[in-house]
Protein backbone atom coordinates (compact mmCIF):
# COMPACT_ATOMS: atom_id res chain seq x y z
CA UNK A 1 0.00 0.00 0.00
CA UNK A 2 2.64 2.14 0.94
CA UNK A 3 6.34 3.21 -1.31
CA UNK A 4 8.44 1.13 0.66
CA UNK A 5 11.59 4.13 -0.39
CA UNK A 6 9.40 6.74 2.23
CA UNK A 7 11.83 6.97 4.54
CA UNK A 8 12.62 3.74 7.22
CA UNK A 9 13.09 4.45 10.61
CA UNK A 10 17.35 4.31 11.78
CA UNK A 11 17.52 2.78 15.80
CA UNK A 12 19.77 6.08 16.08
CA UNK A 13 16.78 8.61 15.51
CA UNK A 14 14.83 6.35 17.95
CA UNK A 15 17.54 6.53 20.34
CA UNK A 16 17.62 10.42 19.88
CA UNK A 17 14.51 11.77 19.74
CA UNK A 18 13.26 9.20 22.67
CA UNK A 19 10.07 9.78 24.48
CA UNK A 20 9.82 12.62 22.71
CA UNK A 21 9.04 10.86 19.19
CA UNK A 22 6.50 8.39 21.25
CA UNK A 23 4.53 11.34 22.08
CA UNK A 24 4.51 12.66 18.75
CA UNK A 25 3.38 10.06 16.72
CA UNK A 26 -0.28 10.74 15.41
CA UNK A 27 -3.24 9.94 17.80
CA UNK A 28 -5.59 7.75 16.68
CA UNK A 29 -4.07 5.97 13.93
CA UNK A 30 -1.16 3.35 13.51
CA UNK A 31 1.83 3.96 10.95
CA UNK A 32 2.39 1.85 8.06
CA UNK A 33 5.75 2.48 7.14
CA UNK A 34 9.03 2.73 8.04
CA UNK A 35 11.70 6.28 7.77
CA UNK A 36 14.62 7.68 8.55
CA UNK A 37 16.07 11.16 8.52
CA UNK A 38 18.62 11.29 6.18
CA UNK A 39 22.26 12.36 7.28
CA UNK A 40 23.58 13.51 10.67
CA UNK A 41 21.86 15.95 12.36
CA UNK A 42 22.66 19.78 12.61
CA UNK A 43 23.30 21.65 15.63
CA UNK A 44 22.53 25.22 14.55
CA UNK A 45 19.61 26.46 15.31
CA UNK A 46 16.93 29.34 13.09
CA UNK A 47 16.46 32.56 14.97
CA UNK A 48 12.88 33.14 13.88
CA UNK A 49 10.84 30.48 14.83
CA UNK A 50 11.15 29.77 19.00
CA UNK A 51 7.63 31.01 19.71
CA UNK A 52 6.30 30.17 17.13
CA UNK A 53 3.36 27.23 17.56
CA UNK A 54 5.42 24.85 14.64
CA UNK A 55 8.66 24.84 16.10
CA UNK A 56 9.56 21.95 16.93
CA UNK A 57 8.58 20.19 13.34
CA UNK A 58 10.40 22.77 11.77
CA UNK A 59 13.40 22.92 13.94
CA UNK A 60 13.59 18.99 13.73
CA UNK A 61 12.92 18.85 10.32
CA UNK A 62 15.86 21.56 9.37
CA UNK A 63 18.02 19.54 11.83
CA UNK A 64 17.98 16.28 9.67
CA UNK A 65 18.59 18.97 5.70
CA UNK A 66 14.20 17.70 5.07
CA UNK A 67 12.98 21.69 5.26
CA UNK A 68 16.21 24.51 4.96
CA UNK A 69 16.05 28.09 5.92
CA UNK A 70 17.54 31.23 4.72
CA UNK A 71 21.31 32.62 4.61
CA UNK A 72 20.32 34.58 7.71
CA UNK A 73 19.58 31.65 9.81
CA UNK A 74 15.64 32.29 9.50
CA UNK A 75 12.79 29.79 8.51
CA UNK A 76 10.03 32.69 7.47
CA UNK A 77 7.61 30.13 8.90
CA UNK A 78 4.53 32.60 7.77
CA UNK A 79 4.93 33.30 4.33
CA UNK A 80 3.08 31.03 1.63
CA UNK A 81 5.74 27.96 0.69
CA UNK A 82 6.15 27.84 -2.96
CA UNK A 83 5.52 24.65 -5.46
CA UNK A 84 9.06 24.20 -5.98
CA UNK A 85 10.08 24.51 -1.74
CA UNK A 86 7.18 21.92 -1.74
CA UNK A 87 8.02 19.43 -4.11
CA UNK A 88 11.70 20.05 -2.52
CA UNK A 89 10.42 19.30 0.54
CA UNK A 90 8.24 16.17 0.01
CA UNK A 91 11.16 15.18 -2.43
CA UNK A 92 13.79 14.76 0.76
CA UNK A 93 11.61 12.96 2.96
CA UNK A 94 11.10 10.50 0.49
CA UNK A 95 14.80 9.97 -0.11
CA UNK A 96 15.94 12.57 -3.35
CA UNK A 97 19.70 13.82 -1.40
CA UNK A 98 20.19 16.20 -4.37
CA UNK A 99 23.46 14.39 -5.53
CA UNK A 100 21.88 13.29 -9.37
CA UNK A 101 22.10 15.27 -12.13
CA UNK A 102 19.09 15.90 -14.11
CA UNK A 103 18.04 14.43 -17.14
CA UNK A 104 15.52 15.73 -18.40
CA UNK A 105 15.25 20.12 -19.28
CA UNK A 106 12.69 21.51 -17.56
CA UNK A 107 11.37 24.79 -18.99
CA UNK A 108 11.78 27.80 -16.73
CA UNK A 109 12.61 25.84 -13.92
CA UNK A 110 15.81 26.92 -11.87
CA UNK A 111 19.01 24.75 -11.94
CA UNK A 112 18.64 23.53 -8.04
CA UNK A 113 15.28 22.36 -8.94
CA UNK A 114 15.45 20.12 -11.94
CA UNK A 115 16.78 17.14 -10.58
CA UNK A 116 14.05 16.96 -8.11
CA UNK A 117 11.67 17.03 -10.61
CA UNK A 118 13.38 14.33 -12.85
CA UNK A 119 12.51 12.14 -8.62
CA UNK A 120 9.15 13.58 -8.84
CA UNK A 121 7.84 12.31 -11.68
CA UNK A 122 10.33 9.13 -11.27
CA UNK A 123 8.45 8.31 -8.07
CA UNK A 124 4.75 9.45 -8.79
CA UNK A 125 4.48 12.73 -6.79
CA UNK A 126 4.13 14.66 -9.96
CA UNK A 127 3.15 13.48 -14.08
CA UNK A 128 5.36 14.68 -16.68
CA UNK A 129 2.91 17.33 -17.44
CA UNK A 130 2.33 18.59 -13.89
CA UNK A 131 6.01 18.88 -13.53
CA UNK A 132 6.52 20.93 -17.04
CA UNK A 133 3.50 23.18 -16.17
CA UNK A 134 3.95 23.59 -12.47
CA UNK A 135 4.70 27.54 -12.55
CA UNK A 136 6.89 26.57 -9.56
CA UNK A 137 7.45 29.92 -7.93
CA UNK A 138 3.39 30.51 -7.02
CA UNK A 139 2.48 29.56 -4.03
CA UNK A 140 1.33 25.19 -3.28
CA UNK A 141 -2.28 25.23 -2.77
CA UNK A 142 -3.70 22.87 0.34
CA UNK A 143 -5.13 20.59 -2.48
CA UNK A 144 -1.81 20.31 -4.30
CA UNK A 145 0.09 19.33 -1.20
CA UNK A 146 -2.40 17.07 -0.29
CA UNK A 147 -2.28 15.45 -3.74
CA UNK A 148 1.31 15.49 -3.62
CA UNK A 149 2.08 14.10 -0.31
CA UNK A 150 0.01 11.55 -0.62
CA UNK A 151 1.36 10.07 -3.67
CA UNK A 152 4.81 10.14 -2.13
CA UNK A 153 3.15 8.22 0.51
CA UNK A 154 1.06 5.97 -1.61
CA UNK A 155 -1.44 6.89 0.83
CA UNK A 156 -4.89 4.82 -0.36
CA UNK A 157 -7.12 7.17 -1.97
CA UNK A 158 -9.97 8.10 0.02
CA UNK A 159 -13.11 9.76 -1.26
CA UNK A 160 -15.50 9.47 1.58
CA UNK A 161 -15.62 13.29 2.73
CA UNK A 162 -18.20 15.96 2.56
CA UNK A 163 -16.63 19.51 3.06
CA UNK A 164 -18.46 22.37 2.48
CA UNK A 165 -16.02 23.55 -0.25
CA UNK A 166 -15.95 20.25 -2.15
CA UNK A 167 -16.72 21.65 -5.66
CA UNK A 168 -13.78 24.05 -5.06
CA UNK A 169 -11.70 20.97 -4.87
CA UNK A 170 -10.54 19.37 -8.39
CA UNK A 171 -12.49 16.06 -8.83
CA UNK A 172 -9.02 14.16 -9.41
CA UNK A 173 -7.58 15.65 -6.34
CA UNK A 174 -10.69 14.80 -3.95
CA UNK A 175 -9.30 10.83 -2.98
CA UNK A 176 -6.01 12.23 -2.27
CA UNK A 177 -7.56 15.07 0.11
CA UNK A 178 -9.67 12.69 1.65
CA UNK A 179 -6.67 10.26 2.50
CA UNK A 180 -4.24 13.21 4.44
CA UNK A 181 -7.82 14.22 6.38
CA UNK A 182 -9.14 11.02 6.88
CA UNK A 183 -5.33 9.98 8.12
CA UNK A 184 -5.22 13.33 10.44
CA UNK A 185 -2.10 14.70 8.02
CA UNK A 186 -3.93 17.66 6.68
CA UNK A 187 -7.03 18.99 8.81
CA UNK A 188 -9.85 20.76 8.03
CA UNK A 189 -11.11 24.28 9.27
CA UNK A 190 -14.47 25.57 11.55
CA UNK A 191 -17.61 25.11 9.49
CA UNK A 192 -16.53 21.78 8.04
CA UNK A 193 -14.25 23.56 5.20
CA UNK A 194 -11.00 22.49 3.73
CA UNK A 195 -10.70 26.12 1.96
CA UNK A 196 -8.41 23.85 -1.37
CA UNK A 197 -7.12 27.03 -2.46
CA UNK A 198 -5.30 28.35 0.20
CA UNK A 199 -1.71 29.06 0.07
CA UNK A 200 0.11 26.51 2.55
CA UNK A 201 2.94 28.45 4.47
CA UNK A 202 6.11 27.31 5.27
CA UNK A 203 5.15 26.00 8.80
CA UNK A 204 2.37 24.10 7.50
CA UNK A 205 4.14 22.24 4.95
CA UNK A 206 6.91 21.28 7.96
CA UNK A 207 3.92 20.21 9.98
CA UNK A 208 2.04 17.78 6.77
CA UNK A 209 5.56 16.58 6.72
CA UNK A 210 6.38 16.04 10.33
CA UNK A 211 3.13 14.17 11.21
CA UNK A 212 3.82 12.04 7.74
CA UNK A 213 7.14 11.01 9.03
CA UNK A 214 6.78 10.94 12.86
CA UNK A 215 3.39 8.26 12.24
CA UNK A 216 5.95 5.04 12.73
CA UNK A 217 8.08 6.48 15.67
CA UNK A 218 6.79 4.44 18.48
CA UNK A 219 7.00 1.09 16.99
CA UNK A 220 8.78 0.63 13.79
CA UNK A 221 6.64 -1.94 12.58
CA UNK A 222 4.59 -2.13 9.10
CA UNK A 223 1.50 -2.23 8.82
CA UNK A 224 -1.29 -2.72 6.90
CA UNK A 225 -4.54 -1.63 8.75
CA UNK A 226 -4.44 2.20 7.98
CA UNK A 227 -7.16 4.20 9.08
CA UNK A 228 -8.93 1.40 10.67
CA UNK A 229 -10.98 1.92 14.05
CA UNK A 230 -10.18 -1.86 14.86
CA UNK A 231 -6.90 -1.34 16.72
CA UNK A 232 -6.79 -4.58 18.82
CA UNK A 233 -7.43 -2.86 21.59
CA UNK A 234 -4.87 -0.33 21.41
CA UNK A 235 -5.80 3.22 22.79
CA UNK A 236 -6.41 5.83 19.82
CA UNK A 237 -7.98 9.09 20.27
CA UNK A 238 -11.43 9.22 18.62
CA UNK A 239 -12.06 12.50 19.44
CA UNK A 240 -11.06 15.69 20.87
CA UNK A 241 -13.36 18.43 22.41
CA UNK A 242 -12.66 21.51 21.32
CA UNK A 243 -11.63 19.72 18.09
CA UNK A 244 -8.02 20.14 16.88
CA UNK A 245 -7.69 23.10 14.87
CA UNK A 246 -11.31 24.77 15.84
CA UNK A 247 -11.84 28.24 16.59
CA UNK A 248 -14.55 30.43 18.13
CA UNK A 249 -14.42 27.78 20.97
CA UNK A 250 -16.24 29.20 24.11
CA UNK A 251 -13.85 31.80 26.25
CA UNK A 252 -15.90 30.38 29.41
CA UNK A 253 -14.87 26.57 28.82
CA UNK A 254 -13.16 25.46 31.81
CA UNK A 255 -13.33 21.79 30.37
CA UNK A 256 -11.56 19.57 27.90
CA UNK A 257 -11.80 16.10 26.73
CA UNK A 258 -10.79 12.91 25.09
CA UNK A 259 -12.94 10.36 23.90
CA UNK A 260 -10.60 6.95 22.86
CA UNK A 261 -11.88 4.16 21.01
CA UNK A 262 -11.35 1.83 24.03
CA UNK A 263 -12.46 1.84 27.66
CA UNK A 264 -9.03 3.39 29.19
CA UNK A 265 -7.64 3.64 32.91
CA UNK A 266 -4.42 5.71 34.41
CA UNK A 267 -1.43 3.60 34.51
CA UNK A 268 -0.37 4.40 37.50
CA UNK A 269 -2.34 6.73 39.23
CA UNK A 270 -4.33 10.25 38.20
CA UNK A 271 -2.29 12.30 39.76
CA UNK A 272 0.58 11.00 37.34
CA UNK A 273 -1.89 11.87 34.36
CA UNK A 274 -2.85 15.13 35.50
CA UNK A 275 1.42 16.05 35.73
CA UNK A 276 1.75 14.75 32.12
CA UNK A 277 -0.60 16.83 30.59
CA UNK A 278 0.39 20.37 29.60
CA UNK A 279 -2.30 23.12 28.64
CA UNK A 280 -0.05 25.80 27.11
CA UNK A 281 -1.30 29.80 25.99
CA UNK A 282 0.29 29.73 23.27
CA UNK A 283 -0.78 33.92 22.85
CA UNK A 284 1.01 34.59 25.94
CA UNK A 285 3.39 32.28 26.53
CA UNK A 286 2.02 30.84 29.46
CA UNK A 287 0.89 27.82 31.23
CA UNK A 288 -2.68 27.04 32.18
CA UNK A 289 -2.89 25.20 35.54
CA UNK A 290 -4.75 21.86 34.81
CA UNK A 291 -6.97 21.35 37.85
CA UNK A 292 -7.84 17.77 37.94
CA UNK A 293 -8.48 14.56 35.52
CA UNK A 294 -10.62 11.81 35.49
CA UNK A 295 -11.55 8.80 33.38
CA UNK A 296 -15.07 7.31 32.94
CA UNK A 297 -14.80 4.32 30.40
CA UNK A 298 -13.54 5.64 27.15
CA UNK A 299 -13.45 9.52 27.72
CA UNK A 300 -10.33 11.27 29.83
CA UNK A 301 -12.14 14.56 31.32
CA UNK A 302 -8.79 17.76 31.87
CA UNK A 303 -10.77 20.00 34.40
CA UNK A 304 -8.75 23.37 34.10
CA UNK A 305 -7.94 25.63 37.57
CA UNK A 306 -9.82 28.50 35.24
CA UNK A 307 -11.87 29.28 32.18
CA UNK A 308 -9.90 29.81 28.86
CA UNK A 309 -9.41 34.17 27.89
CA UNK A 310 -10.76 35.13 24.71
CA UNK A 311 -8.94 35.54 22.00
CA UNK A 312 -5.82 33.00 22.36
CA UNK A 313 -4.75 30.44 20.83
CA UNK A 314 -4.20 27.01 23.16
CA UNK A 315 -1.82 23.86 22.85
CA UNK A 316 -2.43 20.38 24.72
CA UNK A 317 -0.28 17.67 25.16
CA UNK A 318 -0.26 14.51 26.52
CA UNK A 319 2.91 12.63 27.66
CA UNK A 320 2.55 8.94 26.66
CA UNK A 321 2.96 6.12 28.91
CA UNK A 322 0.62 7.38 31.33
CA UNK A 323 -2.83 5.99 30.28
CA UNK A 324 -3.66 1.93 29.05
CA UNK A 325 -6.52 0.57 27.14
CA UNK A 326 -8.66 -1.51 30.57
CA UNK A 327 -8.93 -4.51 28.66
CA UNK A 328 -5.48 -5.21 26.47
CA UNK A 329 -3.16 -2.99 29.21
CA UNK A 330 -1.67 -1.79 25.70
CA UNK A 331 -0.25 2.30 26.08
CA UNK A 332 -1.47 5.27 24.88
CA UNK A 333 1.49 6.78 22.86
CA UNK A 334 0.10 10.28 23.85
CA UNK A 335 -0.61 13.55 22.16
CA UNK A 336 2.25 15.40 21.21
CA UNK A 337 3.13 19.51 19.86
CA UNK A 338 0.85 21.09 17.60
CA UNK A 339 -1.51 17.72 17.47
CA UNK A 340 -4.26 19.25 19.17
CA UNK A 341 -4.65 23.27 19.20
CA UNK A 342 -7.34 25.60 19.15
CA UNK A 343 -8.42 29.49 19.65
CA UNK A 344 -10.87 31.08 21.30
CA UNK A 345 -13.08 33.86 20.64
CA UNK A 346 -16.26 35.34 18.84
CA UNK A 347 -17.27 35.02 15.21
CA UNK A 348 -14.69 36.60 12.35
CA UNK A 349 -16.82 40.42 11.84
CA UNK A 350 -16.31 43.93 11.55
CA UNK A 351 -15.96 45.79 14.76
CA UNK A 352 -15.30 49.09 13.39
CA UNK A 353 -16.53 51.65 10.76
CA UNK A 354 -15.17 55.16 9.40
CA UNK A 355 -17.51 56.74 8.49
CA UNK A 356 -19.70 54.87 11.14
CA UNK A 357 -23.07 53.29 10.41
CA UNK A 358 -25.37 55.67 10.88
CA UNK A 359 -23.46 58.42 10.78
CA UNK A 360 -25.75 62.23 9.33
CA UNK A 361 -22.74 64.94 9.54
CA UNK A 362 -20.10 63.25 7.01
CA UNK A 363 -17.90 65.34 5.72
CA UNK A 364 -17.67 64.93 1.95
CA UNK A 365 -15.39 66.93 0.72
CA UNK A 366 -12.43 65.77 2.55
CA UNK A 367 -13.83 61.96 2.69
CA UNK A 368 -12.59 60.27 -0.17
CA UNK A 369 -11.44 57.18 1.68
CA UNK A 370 -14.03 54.56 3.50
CA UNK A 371 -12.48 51.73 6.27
CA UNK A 372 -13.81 48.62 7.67
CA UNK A 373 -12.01 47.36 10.82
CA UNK A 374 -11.77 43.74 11.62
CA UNK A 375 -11.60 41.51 14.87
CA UNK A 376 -8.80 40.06 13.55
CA UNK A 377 -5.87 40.52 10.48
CA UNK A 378 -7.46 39.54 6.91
CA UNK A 379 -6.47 38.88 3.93
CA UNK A 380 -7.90 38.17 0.31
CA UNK A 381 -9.11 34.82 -0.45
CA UNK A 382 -7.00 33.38 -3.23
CA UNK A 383 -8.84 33.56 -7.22
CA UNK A 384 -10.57 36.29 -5.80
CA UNK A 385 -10.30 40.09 -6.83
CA UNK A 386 -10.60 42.60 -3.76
CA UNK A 387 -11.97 45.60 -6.66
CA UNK A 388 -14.93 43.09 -6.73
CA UNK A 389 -15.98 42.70 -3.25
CA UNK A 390 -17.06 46.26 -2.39
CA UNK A 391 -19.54 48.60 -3.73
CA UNK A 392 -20.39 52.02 -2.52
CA UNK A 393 -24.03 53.45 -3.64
CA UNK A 394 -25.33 56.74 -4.02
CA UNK A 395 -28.55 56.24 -2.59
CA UNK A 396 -29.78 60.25 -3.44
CA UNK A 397 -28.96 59.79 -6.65
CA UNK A 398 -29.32 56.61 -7.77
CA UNK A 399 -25.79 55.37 -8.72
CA UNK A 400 -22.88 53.88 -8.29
CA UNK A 401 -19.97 55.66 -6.59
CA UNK A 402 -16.42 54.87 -8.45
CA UNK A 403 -14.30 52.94 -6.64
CA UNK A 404 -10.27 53.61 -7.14
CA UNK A 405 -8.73 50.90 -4.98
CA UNK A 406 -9.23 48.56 -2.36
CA UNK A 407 -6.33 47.48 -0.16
CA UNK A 408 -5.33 45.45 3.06
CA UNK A 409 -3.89 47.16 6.18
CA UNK A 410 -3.46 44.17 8.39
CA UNK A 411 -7.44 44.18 10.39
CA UNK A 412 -8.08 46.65 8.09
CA UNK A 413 -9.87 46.97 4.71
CA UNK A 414 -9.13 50.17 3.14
CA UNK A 415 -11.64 51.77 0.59
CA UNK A 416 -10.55 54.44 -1.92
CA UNK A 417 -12.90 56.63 -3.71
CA UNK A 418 -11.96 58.32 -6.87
CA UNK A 419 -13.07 61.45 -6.15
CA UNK A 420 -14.94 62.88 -2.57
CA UNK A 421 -18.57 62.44 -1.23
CA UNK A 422 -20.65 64.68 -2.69
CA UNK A 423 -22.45 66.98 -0.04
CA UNK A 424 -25.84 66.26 0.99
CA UNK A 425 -26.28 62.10 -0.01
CA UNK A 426 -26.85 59.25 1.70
CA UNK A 427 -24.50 56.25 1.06
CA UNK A 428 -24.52 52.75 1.69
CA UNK A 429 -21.29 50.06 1.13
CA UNK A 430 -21.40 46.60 0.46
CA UNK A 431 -18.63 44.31 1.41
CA UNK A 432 -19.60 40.77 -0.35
CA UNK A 433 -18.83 37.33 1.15
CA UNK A 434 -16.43 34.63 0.30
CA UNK A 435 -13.80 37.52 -0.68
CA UNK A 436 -12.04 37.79 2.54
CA UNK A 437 -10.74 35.63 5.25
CA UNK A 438 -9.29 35.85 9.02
CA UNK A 439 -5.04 35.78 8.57
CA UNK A 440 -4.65 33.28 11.54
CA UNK A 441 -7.27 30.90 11.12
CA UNK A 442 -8.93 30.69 7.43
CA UNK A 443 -12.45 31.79 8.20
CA UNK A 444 -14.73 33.49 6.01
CA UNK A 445 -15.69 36.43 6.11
CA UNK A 446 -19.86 36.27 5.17
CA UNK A 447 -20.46 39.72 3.78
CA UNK A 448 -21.68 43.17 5.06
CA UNK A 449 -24.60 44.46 3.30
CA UNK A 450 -24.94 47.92 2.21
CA UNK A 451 -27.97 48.60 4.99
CA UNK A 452 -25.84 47.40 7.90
CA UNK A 453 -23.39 50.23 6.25
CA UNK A 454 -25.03 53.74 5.35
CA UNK A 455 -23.85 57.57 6.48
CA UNK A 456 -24.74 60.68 5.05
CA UNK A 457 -22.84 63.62 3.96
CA UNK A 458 -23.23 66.82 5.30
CA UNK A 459 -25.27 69.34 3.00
């Protein structure tokens, strides 16, 4: 089922990385290959990238040449990762080390590149005529790493999803996206969207790749029973509440829990549990004081000393070794970085208006530029033109108002006029949905029409 040249495990990484790979590995499913990281590992560590919530993928991944940085020692973990840094990416952990020359020309395609793309299409990540029209230097799409991953992988094809978004998703590339979600590899985002055509940064594609190649850490063994719920009584997370990678989740919630797929008790005692699970403010930088645990059949309960703040971001992890399946006495590997994370806070909206809604004593003639203020930093959803997604109406006169520009000032959305107001009018703006989206977590933006948006001019 799976290439048997992605990557097999050395006893040396193992002895290395420790516990620390164990609680790692993916909850809920077992890995089906075997890896190694390729080459010794390097000491030197990027200067951009210690708070950020992906650091420890990306850090271990540049440590063993998978993901490199920049000449200045930084990783830029927050700009989009282009096709060819993807491909390059995916390419290492499946074993390319760079040292072939190329034989076939690639059009357009930079020197350091074409060798990797003679191992792409060698090993199935890309077809000949993916590779010669790539246009390499745009940003990877979440479908296109999905579909590429996956065939490095040979990950079985799975086409038993139902996002939202699924007609924004090419039909070819809909078994590969369902394989990466359906394996926990890719996830999808609040509403039950996978948003296709959003650029993947940098520290996503370290974290696809990390999860990919951390899946076999605890064990080493093959196996052929991926994305089965029959584990043999093995603990594997089922669930998580607030789901990994939600947002909006309630500011008051003073609870968390895990649901596993077999009845589960402490190894030890709760106590011990309660110690190996970390609740981390990722915002802040600061710990939140877990309270108490318990375990009723198949769900672990985290009680929290306090309720979550609004507006931050939160990690959990689990050390492994501390909770067994009741029945088999098997281990729970555990829950490691950046495997279960969400935010908290209210829905994605405008919280400020210049002129304001409502607003009689306008001052045309030196208003030529209109601004919406978000709750959080946007930006454009990709295929879309920001030009189109506002109009401004002349409701006095019965006409549109030109429209000059519209730009992005981090949580703002700036609106230039051609010319002034005129004196006297009433105005209303439209904002349209599905052209914007929050910066930190993906969601849409559902429109502003023009009646929750009207001011008049002065006369």
């Amino acid at each position: 089922m799976f290439r048997k040249g992605f990557i097999a495990l050395l006893l040396t990484v193992v002895l290395v990385l420790g516990t620390a790979a164990a609680s790692q590995a993916a909850p809920g499913k077992k890995a089906n290959w075997k890896f190694k990281f390729h080459g010794a590992r390097k000491a030197v560590q990027l200067t951009d990238i210690q708070s950020h919530w992906a650091a420890q993928p990306i850090q271990t991944l540049f440590s063993y040449g998978i993901i490199t940085g920049y000449s200045d020692l930084t990783f830029r973990p927050n700009i989009p990762v282009t096709k060819y840094e993807a491909i390059m990416m995916i390419a290492r952990a499946s074993g390319f080390d760079g040292t072939s020359e190329a034989d076939l020309a690639w059009d357009g395609a930079p020197e350091w590149m074409a060798a990797c793309l003679d191992f792409a299409v060698s090993e199935g990540i890309l077809t000949e005529e993916e590779a010669e029209d790539l246009n390499g230097w745009a940003p990877a799409k979440r479908y296109e790493v999905a579909v590429w991953a996956a065939r490095a992988m040979g990950l079985e094809p799975d086409g038993r999803f139902s996002f939202q978004d699924l007609g924004e998703i090419p039909s070819f590339a809909r078994p590969y996206v369902g394989g990466m979600f359906k394996c926990g590899y890719m996830i999808g985002y609040p509403g039950n969207f996978f948003q296709p055509n959003k650029p993947v940064t940098r520290a996503e594609m370290a974290v696809v790749i990390y999860r990919i190649l951390m899946e076999d850490t605890i064990d080493g063994e093959d196996r052929d029973d991926q994305g089965s719920s029959d584990t043999g009584g093995e603990p594997a997370v089922e669930s998580l509440e607030p789901a990994d990678g939600s947002g909006g989740v309630d500011a008051e919630t003073v609870e968390l829990t895990v649901r596993f797929n077999v009845a589960v008790e402490a190894v030890e005692d709760l106590e011990s549990v309660r110690e190996g699970i970390t609740v981390r403010n990722l915002t802040d930088g600061e710990v939140v004081e877990v309270d108490d645990v318990s375990i009723a059949g198949d769900t672990l309960t985290i009680e929290l000393g306090e309720p979550l703040e609004n507006g931050k971001t939160y990690r959990v992890t689990i050390d492994g070794g501390l909770i067994e399946a009741e029945e088999s006495g098997a281990n729970f590997g555990g829950i490691g970085s950046g495997r279960w994370e969400f935010s908290t806070g209210g829905d994605f909206e405008i919280v400020g208006l210049n002129p304001a809604d409502g607003a009689d004593d306008v001052d045309g003639e030196d208003t030529a530029v209109l601004k919406a203020e978000f709750s959080g930093d946007i930006r454009v959803i990709p295929g879309k033109t920001l030009l189109d997604a506002v109009k401004v109406y002349n409701l006095s006169d019965d006409e549109d108002v030109d429209v000059d520009m519209v730009e992005i000032d981090g949580d703002t959305l700036v609106i230039t006029l051609e010319d002034p107001l005129e004196s006297g009018d009433t105005f209303e703006v439209t904002i349209e949905g599905g052209y914007l989206e929050e910066e930190d977590t993906g969601r849409n933006f559902e429109g502003l029409e023009g009646g929750e948006w009207r001011f008049t001019t002065a006369g």
